[in-house]
PDB file of N, CA and C in Angstrom:
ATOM      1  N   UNK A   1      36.219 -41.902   0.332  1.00  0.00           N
ATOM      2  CA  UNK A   1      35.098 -41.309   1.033  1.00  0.00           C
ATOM      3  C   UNK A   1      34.862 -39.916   0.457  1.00  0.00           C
ATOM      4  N   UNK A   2      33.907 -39.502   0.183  1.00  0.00           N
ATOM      5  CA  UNK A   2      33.446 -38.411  -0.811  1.00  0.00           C
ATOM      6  C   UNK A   2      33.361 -37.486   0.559  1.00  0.00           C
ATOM      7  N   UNK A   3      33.173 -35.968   0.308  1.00  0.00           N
ATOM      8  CA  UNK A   3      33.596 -35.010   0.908  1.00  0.00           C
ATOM      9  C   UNK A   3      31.784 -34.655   2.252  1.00  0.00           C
ATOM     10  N   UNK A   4      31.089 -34.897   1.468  1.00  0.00           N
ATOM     11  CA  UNK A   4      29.296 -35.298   2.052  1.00  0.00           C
ATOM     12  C   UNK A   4      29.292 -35.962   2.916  1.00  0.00           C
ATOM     13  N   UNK A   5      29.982 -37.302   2.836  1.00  0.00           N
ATOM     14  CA  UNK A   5      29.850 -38.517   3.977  1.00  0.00           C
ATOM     15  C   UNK A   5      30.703 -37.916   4.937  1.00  0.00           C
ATOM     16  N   UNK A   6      32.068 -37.389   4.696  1.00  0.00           N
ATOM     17  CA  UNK A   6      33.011 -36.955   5.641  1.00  0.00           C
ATOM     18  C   UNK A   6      32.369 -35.524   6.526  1.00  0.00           C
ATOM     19  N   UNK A   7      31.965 -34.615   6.115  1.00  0.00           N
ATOM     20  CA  UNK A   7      31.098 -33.587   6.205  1.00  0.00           C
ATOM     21  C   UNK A   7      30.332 -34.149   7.437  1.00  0.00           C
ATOM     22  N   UNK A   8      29.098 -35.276   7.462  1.00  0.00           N
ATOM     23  CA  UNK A   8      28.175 -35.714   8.254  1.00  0.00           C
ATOM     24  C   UNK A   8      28.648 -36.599   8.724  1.00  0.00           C
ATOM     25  N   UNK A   9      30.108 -37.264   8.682  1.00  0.00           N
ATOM     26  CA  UNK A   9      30.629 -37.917  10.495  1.00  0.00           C
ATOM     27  C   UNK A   9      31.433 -36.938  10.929  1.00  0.00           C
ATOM     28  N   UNK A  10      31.908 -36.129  10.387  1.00  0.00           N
ATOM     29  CA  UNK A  10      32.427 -34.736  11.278  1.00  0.00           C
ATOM     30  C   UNK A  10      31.631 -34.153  12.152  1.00  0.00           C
ATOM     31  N   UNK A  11      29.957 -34.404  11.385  1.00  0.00           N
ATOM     32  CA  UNK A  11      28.969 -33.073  12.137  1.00  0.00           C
ATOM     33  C   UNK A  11      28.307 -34.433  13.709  1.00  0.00           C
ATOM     34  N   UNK A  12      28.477 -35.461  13.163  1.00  0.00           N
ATOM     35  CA  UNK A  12      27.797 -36.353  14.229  1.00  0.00           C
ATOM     36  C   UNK A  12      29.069 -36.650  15.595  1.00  0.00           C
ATOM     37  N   UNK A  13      29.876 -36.468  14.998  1.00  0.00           N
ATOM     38  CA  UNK A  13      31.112 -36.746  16.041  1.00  0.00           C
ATOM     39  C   UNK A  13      31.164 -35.606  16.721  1.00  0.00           C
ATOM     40  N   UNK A  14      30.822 -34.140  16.459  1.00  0.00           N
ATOM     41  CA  UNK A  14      31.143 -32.910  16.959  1.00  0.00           C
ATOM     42  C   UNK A  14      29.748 -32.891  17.689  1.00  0.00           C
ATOM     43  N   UNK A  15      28.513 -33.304  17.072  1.00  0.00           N
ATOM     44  CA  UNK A  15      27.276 -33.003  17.934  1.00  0.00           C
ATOM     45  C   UNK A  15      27.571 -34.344  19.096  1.00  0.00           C
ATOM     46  N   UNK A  16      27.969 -35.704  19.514  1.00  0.00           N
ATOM     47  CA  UNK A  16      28.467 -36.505  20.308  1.00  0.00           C
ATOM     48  C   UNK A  16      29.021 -35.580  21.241  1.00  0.00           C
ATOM     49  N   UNK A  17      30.225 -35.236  20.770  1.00  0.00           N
ATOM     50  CA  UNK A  17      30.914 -34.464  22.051  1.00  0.00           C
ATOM     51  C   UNK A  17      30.304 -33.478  22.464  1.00  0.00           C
ATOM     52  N   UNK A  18      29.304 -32.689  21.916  1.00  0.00           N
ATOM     53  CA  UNK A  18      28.633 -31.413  22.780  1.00  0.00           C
ATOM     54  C   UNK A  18      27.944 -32.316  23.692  1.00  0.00           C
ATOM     55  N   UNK A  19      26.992 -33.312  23.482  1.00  0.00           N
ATOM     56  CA  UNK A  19      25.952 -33.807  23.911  1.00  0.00           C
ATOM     57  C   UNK A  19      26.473 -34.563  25.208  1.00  0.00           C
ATOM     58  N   UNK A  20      27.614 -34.959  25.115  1.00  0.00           N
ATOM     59  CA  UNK A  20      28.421 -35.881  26.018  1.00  0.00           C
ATOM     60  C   UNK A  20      28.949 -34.280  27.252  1.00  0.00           C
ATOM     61  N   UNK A  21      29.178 -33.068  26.577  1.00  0.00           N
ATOM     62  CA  UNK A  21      29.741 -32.163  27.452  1.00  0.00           C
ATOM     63  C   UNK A  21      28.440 -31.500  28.346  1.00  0.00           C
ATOM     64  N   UNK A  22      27.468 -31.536  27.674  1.00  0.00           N
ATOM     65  CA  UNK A  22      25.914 -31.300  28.743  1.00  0.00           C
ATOM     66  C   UNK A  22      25.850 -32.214  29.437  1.00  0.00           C
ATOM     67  N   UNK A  23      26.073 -33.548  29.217  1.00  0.00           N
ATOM     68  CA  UNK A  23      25.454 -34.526  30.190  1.00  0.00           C
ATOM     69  C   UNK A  23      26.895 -34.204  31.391  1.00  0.00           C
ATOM     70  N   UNK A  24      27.637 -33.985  30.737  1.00  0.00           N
ATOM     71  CA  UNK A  24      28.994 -34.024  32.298  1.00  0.00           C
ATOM     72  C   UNK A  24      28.437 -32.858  32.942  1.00  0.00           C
ATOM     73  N   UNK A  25      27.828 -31.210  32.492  1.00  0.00           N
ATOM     74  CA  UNK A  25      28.050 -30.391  32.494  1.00  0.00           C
ATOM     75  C   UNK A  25      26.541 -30.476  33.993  1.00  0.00           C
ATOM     76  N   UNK A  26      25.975 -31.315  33.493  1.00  0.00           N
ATOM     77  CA  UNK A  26      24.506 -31.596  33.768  1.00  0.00           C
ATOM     78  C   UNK A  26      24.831 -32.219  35.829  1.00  0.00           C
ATOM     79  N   UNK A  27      25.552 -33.305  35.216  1.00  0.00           N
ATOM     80  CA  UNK A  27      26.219 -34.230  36.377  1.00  0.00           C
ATOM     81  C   UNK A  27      26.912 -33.686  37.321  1.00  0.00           C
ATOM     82  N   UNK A  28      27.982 -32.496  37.006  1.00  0.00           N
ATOM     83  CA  UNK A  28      28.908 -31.792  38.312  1.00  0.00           C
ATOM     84  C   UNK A  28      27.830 -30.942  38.760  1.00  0.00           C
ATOM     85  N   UNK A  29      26.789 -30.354  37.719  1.00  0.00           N
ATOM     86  CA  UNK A  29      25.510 -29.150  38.643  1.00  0.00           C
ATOM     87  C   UNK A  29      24.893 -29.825  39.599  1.00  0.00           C
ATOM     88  N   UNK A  30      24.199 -30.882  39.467  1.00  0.00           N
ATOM     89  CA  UNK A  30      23.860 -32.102  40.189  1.00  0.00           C
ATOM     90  C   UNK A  30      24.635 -32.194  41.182  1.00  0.00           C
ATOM     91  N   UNK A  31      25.583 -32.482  41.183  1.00  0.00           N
ATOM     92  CA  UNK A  31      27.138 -32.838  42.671  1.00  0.00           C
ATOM     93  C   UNK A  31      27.104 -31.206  43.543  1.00  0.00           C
ATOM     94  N   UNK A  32      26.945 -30.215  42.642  1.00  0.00           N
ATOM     95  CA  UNK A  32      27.414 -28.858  43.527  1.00  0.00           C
ATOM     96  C   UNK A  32      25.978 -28.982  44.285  1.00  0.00           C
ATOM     97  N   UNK A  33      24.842 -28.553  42.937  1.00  0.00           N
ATOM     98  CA  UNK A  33      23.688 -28.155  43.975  1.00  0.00           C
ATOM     99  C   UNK A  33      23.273 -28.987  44.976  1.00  0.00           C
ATOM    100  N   UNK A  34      23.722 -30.365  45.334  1.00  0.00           N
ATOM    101  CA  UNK A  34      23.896 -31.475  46.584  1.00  0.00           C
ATOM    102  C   UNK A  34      24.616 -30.848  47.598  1.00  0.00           C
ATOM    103  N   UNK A  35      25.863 -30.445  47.230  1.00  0.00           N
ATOM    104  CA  UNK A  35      27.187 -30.438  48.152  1.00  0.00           C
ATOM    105  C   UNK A  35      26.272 -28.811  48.594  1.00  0.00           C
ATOM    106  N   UNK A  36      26.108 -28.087  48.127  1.00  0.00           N
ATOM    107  CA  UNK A  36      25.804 -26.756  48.656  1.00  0.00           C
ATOM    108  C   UNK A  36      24.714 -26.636  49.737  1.00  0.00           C
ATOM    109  N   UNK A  37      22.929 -28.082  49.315  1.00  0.00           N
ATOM    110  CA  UNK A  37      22.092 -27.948  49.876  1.00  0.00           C
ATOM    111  C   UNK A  37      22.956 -28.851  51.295  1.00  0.00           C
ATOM    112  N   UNK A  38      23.795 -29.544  51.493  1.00  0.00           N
ATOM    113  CA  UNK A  38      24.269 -30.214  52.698  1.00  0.00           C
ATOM    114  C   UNK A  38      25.035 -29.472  53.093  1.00  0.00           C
ATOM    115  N   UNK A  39      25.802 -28.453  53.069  1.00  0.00           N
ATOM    116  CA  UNK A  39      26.168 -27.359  53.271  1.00  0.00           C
ATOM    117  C   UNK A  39      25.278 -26.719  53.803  1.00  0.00           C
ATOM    118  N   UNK A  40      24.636 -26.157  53.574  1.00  0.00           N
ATOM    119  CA  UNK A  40      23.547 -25.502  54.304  1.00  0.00           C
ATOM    120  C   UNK A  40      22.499 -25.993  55.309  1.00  0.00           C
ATOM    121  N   UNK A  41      22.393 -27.474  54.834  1.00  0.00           N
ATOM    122  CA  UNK A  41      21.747 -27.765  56.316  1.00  0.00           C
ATOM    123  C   UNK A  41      22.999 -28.163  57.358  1.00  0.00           C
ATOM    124  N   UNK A  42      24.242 -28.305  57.204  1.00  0.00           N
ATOM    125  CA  UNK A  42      24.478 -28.540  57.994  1.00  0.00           C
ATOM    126  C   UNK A  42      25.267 -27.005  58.750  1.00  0.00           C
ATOM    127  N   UNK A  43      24.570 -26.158  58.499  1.00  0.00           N
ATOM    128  CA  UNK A  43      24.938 -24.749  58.892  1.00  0.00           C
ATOM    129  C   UNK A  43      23.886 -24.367  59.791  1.00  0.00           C
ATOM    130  N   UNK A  44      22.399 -24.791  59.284  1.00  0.00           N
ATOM    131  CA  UNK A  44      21.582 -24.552  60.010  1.00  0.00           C
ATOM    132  C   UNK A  44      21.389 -25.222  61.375  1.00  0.00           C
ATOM    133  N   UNK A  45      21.663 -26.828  61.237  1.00  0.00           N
ATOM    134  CA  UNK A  45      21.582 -27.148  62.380  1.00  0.00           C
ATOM    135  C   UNK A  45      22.569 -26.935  63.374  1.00  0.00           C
ATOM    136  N   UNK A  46      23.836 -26.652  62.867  1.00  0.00           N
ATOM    137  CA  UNK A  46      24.911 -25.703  63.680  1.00  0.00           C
ATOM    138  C   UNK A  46      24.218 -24.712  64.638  1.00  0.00           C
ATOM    139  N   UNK A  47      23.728 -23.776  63.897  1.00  0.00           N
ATOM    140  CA  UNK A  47      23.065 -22.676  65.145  1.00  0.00           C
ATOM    141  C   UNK A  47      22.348 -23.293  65.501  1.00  0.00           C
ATOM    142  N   UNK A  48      21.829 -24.263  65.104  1.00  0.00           N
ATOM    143  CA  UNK A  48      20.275 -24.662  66.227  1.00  0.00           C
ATOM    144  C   UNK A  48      21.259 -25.374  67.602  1.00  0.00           C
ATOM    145  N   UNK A  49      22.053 -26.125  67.223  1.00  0.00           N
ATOM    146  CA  UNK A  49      22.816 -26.683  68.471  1.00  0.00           C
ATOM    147  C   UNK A  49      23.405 -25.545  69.191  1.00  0.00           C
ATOM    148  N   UNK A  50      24.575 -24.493  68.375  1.00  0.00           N
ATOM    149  CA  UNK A  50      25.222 -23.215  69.172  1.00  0.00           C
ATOM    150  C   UNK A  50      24.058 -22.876  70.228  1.00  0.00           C
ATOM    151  N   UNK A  51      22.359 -22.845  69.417  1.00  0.00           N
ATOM    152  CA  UNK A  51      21.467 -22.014  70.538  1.00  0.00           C
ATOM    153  C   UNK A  51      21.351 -22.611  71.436  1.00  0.00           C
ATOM    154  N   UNK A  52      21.041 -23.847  71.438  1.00  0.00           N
ATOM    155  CA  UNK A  52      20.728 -24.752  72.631  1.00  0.00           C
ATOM    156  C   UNK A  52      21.533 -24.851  73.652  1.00  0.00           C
ATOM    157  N   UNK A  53      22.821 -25.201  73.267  1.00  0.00           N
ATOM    158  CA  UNK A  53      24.485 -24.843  73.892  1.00  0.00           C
ATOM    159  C   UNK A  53      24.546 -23.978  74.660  1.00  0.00           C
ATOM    160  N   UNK A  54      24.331 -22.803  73.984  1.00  0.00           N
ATOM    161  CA  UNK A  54      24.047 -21.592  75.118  1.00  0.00           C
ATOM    162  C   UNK A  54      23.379 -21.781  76.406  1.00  0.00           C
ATOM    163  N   UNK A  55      22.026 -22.178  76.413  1.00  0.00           N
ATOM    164  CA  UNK A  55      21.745 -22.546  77.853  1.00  0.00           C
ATOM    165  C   UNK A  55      21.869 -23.873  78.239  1.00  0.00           C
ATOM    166  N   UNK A  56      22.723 -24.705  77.845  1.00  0.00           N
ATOM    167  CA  UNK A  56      23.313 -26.266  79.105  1.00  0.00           C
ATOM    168  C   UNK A  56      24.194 -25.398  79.722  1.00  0.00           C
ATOM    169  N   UNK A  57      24.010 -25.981  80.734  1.00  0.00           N
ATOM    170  CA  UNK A  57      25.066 -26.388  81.816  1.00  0.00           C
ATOM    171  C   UNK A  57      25.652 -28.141  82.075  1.00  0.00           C
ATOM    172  N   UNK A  58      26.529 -28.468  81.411  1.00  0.00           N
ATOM    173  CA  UNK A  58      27.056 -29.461  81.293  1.00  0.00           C
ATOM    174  C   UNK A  58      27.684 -30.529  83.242  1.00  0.00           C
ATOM    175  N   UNK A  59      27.805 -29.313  83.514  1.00  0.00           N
ATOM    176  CA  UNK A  59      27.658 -29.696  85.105  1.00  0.00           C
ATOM    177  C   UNK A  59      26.273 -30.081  85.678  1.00  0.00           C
ATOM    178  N   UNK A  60      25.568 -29.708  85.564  1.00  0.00           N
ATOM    179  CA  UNK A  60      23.929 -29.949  85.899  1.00  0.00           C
ATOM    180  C   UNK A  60      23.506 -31.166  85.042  1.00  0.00           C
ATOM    181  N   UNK A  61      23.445 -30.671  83.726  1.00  0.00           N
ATOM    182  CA  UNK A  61      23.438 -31.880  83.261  1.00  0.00           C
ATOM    183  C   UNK A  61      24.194 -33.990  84.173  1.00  0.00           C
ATOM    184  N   UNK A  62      25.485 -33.774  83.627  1.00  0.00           N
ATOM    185  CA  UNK A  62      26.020 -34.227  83.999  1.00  0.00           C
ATOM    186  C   UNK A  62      25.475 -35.242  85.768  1.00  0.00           C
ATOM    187  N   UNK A  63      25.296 -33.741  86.664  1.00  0.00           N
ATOM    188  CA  UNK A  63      24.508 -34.702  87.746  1.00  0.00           C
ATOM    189  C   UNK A  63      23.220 -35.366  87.804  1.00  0.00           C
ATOM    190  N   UNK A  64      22.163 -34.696  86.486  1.00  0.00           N
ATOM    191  CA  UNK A  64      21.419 -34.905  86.233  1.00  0.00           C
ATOM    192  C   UNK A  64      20.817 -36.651  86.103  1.00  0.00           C
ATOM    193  N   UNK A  65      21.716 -36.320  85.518  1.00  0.00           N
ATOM    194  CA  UNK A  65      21.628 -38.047  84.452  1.00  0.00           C
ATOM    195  C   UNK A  65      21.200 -38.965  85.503  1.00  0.00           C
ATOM    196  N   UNK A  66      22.624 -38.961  86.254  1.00  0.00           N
ATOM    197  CA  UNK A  66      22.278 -40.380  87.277  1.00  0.00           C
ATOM    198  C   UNK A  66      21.184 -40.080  88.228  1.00  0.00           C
ATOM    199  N   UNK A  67      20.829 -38.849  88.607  1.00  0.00           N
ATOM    200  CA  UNK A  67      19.666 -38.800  89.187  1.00  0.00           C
ATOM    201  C   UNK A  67      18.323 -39.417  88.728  1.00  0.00           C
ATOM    202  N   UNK A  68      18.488 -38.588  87.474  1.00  0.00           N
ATOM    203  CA  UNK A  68      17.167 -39.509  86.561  1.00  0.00           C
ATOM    204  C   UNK A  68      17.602 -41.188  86.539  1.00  0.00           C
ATOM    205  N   UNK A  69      18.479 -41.651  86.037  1.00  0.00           N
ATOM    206  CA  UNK A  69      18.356 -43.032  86.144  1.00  0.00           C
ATOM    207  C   UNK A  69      18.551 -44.084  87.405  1.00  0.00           C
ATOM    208  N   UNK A  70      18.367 -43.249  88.510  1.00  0.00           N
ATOM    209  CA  UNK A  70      18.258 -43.878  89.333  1.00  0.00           C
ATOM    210  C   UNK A  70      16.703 -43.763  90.473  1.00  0.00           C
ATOM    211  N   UNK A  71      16.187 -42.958  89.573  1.00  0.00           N
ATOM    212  CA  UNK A  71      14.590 -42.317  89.865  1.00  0.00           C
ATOM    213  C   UNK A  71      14.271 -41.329  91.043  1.00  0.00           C
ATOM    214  N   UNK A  72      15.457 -40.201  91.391  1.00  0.00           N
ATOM    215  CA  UNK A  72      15.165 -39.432  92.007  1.00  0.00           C
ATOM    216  C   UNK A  72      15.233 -38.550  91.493  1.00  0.00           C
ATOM    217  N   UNK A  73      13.941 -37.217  92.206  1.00  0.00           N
ATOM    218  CA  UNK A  73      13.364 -36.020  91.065  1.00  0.00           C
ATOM    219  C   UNK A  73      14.274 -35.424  91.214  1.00  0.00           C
ATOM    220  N   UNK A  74      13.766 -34.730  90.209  1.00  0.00           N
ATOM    221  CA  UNK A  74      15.119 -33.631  89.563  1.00  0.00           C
ATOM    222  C   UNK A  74      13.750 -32.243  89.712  1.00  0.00           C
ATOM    223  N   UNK A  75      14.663 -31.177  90.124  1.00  0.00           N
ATOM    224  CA  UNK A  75      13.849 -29.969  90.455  1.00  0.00           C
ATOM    225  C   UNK A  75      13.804 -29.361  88.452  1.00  0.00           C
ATOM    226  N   UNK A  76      13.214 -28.032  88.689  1.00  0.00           N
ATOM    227  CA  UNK A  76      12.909 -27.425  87.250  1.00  0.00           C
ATOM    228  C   UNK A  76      14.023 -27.295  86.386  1.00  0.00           C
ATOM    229  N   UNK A  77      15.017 -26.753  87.374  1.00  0.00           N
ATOM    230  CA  UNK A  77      16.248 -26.525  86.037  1.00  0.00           C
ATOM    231  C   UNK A  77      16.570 -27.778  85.662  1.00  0.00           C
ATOM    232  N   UNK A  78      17.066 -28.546  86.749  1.00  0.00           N
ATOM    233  CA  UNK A  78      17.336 -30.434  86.364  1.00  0.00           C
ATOM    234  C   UNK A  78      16.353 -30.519  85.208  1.00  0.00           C
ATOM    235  N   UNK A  79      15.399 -30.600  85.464  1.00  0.00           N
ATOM    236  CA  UNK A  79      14.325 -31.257  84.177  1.00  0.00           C
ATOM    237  C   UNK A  79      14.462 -30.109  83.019  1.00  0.00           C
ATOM    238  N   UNK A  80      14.734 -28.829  83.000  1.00  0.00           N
ATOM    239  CA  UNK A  80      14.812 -28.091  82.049  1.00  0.00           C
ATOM    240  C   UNK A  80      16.210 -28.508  80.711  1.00  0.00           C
ATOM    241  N   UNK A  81      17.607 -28.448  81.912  1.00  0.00           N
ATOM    242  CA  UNK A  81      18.648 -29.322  81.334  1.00  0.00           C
ATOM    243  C   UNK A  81      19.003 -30.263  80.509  1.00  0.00           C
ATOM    244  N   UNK A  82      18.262 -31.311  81.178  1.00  0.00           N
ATOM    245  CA  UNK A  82      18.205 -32.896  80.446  1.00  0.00           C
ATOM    246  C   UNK A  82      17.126 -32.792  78.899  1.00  0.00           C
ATOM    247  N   UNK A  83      16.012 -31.860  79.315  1.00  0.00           N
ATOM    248  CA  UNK A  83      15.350 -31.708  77.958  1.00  0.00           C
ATOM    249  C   UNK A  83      16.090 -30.916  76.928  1.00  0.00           C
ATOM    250  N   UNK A  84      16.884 -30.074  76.935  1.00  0.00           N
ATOM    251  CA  UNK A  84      18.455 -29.176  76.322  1.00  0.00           C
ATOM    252  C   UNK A  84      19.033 -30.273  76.227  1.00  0.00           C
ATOM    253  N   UNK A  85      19.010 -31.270  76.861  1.00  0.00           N
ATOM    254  CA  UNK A  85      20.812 -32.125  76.279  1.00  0.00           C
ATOM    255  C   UNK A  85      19.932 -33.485  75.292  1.00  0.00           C
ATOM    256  N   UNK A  86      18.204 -33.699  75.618  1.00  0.00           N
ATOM    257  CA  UNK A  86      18.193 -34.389  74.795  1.00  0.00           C
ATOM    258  C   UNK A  86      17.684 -33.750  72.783  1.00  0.00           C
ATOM    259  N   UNK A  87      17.125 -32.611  73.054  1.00  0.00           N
ATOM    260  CA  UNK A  87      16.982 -31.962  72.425  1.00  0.00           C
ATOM    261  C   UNK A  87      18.257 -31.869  71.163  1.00  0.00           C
ATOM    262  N   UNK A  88      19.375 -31.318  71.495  1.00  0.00           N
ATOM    263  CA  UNK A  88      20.352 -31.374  71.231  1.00  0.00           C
ATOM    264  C   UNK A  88      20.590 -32.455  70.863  1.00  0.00           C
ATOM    265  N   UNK A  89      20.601 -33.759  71.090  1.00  0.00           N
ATOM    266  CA  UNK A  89      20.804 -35.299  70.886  1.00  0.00           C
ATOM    267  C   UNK A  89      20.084 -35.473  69.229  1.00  0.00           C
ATOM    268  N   UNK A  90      19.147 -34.838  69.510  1.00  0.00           N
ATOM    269  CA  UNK A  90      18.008 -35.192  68.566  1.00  0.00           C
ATOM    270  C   UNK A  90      18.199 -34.028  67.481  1.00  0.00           C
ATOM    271  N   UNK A  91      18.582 -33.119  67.584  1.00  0.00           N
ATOM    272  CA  UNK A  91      19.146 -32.303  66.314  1.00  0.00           C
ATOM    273  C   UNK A  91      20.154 -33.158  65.556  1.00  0.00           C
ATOM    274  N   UNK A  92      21.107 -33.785  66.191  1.00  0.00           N
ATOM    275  CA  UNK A  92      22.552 -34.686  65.797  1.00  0.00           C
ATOM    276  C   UNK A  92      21.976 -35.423  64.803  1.00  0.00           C
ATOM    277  N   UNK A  93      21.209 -36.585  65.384  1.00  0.00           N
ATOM    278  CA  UNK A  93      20.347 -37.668  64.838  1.00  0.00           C
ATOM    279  C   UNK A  93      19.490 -37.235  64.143  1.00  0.00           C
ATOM    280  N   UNK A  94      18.894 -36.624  64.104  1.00  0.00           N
ATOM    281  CA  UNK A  94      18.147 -35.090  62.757  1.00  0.00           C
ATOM    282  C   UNK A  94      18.869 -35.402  61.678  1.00  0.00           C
ATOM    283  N   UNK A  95      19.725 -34.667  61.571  1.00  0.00           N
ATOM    284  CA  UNK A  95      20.831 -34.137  60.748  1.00  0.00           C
ATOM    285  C   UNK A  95      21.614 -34.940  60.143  1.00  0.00           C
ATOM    286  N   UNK A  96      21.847 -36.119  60.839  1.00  0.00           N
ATOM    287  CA  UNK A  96      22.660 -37.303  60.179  1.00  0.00           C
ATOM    288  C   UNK A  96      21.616 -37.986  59.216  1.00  0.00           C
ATOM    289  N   UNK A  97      20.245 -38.496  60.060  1.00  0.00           N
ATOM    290  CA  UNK A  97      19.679 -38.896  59.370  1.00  0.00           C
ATOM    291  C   UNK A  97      19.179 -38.234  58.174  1.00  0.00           C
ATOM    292  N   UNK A  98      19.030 -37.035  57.625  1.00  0.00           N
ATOM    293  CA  UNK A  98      18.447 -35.943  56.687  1.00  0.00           C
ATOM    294  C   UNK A  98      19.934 -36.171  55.492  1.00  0.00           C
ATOM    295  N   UNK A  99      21.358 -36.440  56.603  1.00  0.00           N
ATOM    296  CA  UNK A  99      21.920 -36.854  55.396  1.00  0.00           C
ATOM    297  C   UNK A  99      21.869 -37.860  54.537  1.00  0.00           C
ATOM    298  N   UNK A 100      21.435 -38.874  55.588  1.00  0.00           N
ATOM    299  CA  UNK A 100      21.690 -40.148  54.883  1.00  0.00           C
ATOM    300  C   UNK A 100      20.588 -40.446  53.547  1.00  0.00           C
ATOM    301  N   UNK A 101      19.129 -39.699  53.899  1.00  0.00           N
ATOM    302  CA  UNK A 101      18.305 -39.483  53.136  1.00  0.00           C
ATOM    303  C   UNK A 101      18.350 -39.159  51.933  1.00  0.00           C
ATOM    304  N   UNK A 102      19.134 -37.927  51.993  1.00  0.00           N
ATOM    305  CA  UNK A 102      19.594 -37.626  50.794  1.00  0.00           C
ATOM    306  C   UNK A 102      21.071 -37.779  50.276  1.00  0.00           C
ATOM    307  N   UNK A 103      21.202 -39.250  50.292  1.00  0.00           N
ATOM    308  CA  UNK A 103      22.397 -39.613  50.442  1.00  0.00           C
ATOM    309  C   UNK A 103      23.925 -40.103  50.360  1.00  0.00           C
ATOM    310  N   UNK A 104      23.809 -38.734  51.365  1.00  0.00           N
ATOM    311  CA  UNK A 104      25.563 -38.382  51.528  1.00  0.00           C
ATOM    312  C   UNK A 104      26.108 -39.554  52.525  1.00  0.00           C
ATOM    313  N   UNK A 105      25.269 -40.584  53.341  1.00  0.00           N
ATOM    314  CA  UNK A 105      26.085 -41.436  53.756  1.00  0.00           C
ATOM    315  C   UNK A 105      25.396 -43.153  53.203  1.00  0.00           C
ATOM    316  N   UNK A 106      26.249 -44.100  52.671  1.00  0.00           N
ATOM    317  CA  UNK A 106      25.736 -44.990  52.308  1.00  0.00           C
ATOM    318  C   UNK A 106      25.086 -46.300  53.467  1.00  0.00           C
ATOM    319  N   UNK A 107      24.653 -47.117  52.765  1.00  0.00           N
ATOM    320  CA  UNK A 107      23.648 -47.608  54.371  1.00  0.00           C
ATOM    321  C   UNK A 107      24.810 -48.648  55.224  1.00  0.00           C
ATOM    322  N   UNK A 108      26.189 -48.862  54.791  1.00  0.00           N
ATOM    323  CA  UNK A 108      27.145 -49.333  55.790  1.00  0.00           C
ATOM    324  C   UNK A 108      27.218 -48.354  56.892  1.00  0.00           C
ATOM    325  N   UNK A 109      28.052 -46.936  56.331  1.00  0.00           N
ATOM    326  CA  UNK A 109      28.343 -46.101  56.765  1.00  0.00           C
ATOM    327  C   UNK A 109      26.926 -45.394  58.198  1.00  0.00           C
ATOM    328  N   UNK A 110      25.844 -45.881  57.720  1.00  0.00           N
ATOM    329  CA  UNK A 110      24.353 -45.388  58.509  1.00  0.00           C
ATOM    330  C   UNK A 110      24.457 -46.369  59.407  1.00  0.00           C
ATOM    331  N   UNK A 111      24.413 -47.403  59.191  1.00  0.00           N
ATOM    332  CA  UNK A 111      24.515 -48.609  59.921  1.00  0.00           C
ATOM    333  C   UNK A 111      25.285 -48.722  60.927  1.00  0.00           C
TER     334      UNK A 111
END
C-alpha cells in the first residue's frame, strides 16, 4: 500500500470518528436540553400546587366531598375549597400529561 492510499484511509477514518463524536455530542445535548426543560416544568407546577396548598383546608375539603356527592349545598368556602382541591387535581394531570407529550413517559407507563 503506497504511502497516498494510506494517507486518505487515515484521513477518512479520523474524519468517521469526528463525525460519529458530533452525532453523540449532538444526542446527550438533546437528552440534557429534555431533562432540564422537564425539570423546569416540573418546578413550575410545584409552586403552582405549593400556591394552591396554601389556601385548602383539607378538613373542609374532606367534609366537603360527601356533601357534594350526596347533593347537599355547600356554603362559599365549601364551594371555594372543592374548586382548590379540583384545581390542584388538574395541575397533577396537567403535568403528567405535558410529560407524556413530550415523552418522558411511554404509552404503557400513561396507560
Amino acid at each position: 500500500m503506497d504511502m497516498d492510499k494510506l494517507n486518505r484511509s487515515l484521513t477518512l477514518v479520523a474524519n468517521l470518528g469526528v463525525l460519529a463524536g458530533i452525532i453523540f455530542l449532538a444526542v446527550e445535548l438533546n437528552q440534557n436540553t429534555r431533562a432540564t426543560i422537564a425539570a423546569a416544568s416540573e418546578g413550575i407546577t410545584n409552586q403552582s400546587l405549593d400556591y394552591f396548598a396554601l389556601g385548602m383546608n383539607n378538613q373542609v375539603i374532606s367534609r366537603a366531598l360527601p356533601k357534594q356527592s350526596s347533593g347537599l349545598e355547600l356554603d362559599s368556602f365549601e364551594q371555594d375549597q372543592l374548586w382548590r382541591h379540583q384545581f390542584y387535581n388538574f395541575r397533577i394531570f396537567q403535568h403528567a400529561y405535558l410529560q407524556y407529550r413530550r415523552g418522558f413517559y411511554d404509552e404503557t407507563v400513561w396507560n
